[in-house]
C-alpha atoms as a PDB file:
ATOM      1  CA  UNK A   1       7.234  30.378  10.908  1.00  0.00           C
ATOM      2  CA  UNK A   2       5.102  28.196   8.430  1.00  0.00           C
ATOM      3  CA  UNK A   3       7.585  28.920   5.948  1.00  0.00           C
ATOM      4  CA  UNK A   4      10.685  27.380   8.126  1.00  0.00           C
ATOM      5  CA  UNK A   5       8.912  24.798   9.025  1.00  0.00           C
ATOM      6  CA  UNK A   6       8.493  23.535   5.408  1.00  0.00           C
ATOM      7  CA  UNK A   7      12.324  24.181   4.852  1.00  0.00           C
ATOM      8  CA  UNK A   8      12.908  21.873   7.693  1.00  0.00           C
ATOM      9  CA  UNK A   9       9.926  19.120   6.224  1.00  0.00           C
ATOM     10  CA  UNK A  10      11.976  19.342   2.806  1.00  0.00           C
ATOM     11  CA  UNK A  11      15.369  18.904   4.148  1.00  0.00           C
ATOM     12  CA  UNK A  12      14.226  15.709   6.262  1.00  0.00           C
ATOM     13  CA  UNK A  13      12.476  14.400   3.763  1.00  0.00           C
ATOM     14  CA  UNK A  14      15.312  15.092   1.121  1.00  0.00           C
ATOM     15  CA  UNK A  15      18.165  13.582   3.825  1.00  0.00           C
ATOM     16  CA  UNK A  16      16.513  10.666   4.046  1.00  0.00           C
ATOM     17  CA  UNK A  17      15.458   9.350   0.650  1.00  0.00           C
ATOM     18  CA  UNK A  18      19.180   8.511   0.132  1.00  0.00           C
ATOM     19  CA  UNK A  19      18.684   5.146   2.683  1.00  0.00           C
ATOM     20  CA  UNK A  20      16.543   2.673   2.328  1.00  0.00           C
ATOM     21  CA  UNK A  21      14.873   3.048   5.699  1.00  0.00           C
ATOM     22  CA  UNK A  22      14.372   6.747   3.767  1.00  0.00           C
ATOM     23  CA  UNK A  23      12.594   5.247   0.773  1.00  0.00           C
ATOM     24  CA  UNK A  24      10.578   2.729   1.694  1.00  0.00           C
ATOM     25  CA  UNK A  25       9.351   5.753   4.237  1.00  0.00           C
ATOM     26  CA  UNK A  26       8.533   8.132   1.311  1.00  0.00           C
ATOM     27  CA  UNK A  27       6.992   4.975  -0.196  1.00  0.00           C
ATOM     28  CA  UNK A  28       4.799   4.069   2.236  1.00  0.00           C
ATOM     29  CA  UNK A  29       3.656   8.049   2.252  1.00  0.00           C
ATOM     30  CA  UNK A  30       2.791   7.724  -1.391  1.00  0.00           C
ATOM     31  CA  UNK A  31       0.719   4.293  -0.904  1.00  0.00           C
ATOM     32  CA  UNK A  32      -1.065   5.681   1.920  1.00  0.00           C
ATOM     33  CA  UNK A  33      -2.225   8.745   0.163  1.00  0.00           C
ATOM     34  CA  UNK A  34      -2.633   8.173  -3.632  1.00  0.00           C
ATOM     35  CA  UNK A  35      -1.950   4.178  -3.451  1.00  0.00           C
ATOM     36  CA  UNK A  36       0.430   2.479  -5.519  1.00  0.00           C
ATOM     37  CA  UNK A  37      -0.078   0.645  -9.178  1.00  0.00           C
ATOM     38  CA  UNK A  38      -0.828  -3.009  -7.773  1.00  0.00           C
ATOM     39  CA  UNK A  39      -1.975  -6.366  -9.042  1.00  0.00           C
ATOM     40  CA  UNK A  40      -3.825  -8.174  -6.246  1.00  0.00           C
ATOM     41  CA  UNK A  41      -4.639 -11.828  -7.035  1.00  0.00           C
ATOM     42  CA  UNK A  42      -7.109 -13.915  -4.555  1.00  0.00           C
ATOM     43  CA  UNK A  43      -7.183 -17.650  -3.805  1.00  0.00           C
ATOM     44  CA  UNK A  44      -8.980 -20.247  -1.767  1.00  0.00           C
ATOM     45  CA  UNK A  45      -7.226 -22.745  -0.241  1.00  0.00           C
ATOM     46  CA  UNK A  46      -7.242 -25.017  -2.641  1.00  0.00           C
ATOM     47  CA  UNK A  47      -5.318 -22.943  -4.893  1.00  0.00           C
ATOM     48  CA  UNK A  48      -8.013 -21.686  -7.237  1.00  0.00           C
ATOM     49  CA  UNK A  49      -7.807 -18.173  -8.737  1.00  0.00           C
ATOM     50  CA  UNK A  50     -10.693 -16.330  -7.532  1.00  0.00           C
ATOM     51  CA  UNK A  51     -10.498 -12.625  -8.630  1.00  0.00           C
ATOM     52  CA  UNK A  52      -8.010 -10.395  -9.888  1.00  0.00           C
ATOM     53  CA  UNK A  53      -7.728  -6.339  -9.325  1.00  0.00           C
ATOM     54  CA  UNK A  54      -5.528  -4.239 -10.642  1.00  0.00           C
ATOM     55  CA  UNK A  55      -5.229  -0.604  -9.922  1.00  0.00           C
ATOM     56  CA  UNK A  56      -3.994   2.160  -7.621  1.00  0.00           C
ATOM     57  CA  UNK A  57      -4.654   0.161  -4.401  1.00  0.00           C
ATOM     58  CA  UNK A  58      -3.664   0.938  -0.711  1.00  0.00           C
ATOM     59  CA  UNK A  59      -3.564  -2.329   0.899  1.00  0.00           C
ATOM     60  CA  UNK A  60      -4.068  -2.738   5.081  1.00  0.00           C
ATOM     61  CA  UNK A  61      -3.677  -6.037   6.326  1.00  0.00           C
ATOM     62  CA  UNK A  62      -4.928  -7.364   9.902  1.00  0.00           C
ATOM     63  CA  UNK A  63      -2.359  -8.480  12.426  1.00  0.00           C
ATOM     64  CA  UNK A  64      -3.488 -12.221  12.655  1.00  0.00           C
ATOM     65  CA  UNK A  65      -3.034 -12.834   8.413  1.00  0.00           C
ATOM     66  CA  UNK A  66      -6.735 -13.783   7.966  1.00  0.00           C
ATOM     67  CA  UNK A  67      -8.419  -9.971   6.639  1.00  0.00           C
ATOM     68  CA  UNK A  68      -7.044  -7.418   3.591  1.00  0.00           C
ATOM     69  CA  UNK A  69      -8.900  -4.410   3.224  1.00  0.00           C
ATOM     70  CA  UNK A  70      -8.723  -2.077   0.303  1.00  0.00           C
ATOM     71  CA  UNK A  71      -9.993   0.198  -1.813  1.00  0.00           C
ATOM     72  CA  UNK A  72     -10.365   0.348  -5.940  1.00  0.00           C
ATOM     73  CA  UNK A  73     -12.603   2.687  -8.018  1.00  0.00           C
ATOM     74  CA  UNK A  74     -14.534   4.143  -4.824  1.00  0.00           C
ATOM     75  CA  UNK A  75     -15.454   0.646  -3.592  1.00  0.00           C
ATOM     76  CA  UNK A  76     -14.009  -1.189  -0.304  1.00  0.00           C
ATOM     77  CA  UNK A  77     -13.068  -4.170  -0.872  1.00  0.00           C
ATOM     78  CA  UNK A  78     -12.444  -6.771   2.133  1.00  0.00           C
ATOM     79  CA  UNK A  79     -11.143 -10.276   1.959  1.00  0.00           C
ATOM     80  CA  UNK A  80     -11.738 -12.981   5.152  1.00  0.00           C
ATOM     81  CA  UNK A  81      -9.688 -16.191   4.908  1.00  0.00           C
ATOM     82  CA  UNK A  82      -8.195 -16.136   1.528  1.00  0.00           C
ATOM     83  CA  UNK A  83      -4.891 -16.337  -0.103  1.00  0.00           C
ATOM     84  CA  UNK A  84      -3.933 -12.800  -1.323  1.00  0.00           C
ATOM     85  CA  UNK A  85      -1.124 -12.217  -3.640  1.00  0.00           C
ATOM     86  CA  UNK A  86       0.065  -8.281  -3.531  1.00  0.00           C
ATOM     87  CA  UNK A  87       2.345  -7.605  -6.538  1.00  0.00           C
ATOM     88  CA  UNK A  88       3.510  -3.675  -7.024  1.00  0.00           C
ATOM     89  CA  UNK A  89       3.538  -3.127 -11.093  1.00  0.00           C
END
């Protein structure tokens, strides 16, 4: 039975990485469990560069815009009422 059910994981999976709707699935799979290579560059309002990181980073954001949470070498990492730039390398 466990068997069949991993023939019927691989064939969904496999069915659907040819859409888009498929990818960015699979995509957001991979970020959530091994993070993707990201560049994430903070600012205050003013437009100043505060920090930089760069790394395997899974990024959650809060519903209302104002809080990103990650994590990067073992350490969380949360931002409160700064610009954040998230660019995938």
């Amino acid at each position: 039975m466990k068997k069949l059910w991993i023939v019927v994981s691989v064939i969904a999976v496999l069915s659907l990485a040819g859409c888009e709707a498929g990818k960015r699935w699979i995509k957001d799979l991979d970020s959530a469990h091994v993070g993707l290579d990201r560049r994430v560059e903070v600012y205050d309002h003013n437009g100043n560069l505060l920090k930089v990181y760069e790394g395997k980073i899974d990024v959650e954001a809060n519903d209302y815009g104002n809080k990103v949470k990650f994590d990067l070498n073992g350490k969380r990492i949360i931002i409160n009422n700064a610009i954040v730039i998230i660019e995938e390398k």
